[in-house]
Protein backbone atom coordinates (compact mmCIF):
# COMPACT_ATOMS: atom_id res chain seq x y z
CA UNK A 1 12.27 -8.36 19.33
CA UNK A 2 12.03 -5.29 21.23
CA UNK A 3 13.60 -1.25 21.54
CA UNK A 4 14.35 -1.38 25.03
CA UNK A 5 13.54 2.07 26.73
CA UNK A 6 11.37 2.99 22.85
CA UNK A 7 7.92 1.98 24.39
CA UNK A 8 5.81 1.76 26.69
CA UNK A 9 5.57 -1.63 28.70
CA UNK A 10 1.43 -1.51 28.56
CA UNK A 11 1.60 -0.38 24.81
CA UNK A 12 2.85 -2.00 21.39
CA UNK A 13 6.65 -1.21 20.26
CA UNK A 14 6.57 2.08 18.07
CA UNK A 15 7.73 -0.58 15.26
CA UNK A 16 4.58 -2.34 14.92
CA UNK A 17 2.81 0.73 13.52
CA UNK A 18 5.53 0.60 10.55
CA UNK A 19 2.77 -0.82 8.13
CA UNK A 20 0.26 1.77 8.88
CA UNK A 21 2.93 5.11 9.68
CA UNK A 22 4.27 4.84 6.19
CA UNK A 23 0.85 4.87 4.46
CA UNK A 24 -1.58 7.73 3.46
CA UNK A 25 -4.30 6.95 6.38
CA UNK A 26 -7.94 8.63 6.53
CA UNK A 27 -9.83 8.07 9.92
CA UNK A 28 -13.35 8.53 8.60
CA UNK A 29 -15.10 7.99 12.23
CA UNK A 30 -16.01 10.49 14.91
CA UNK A 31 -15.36 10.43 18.64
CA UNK A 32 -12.99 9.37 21.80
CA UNK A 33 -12.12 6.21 20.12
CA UNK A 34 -11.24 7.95 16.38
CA UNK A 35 -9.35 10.32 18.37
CA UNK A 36 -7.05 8.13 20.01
CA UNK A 37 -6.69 6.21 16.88
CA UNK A 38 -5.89 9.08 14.60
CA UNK A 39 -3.22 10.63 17.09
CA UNK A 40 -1.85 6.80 16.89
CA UNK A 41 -1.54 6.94 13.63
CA UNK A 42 0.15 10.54 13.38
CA UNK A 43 2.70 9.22 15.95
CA UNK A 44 3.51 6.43 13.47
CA UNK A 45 3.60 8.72 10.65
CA UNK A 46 5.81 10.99 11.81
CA UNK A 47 8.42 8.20 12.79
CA UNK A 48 7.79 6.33 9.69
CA UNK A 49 7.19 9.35 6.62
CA UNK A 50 3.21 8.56 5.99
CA UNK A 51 0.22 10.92 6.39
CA UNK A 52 -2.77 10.56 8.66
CA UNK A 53 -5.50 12.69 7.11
CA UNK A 54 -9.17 13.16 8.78
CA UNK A 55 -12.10 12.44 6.53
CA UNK A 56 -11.14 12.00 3.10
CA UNK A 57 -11.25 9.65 -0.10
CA UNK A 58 -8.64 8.74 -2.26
CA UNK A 59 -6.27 6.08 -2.46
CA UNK A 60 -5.47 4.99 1.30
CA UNK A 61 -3.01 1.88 2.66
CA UNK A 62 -5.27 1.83 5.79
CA UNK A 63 -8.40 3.37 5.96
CA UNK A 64 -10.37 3.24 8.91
CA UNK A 65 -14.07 4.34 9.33
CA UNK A 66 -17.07 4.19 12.19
């Protein structure tokens, strides 16, 4: 099921990043690719009350790394 008008068409409804945008997440890797992922993940966190963090150790729910 989908938001009508709450994504974009090419892109993943803003609800399947629930998992991940209510976690702490660390993006550990460097780059273009980190970069996109890490400002995915602060979208989703903002919607859904987690915290994307760069670097970092510590008790994560998604953890990603390059």
């Amino acid at each position: 099921m989908t938001d009508p008008g709450d994504y974009d068409a090419a892109w993943l409804p803003s609800g399947a990043f629930r998992a991940a945008g209510s976690r702490r997440s660390p993006v550990r890797a460097a780059g273009p690719l980190a970069d996109t992922v890490y400002r995915e993940l602060a979208d989703a966190c903002e919607r859904f009350g987690g915290q994307v963090v760069r670097g970092g150790d510590g008790d994560a729910g998604c953890r990603t790394s390059g």
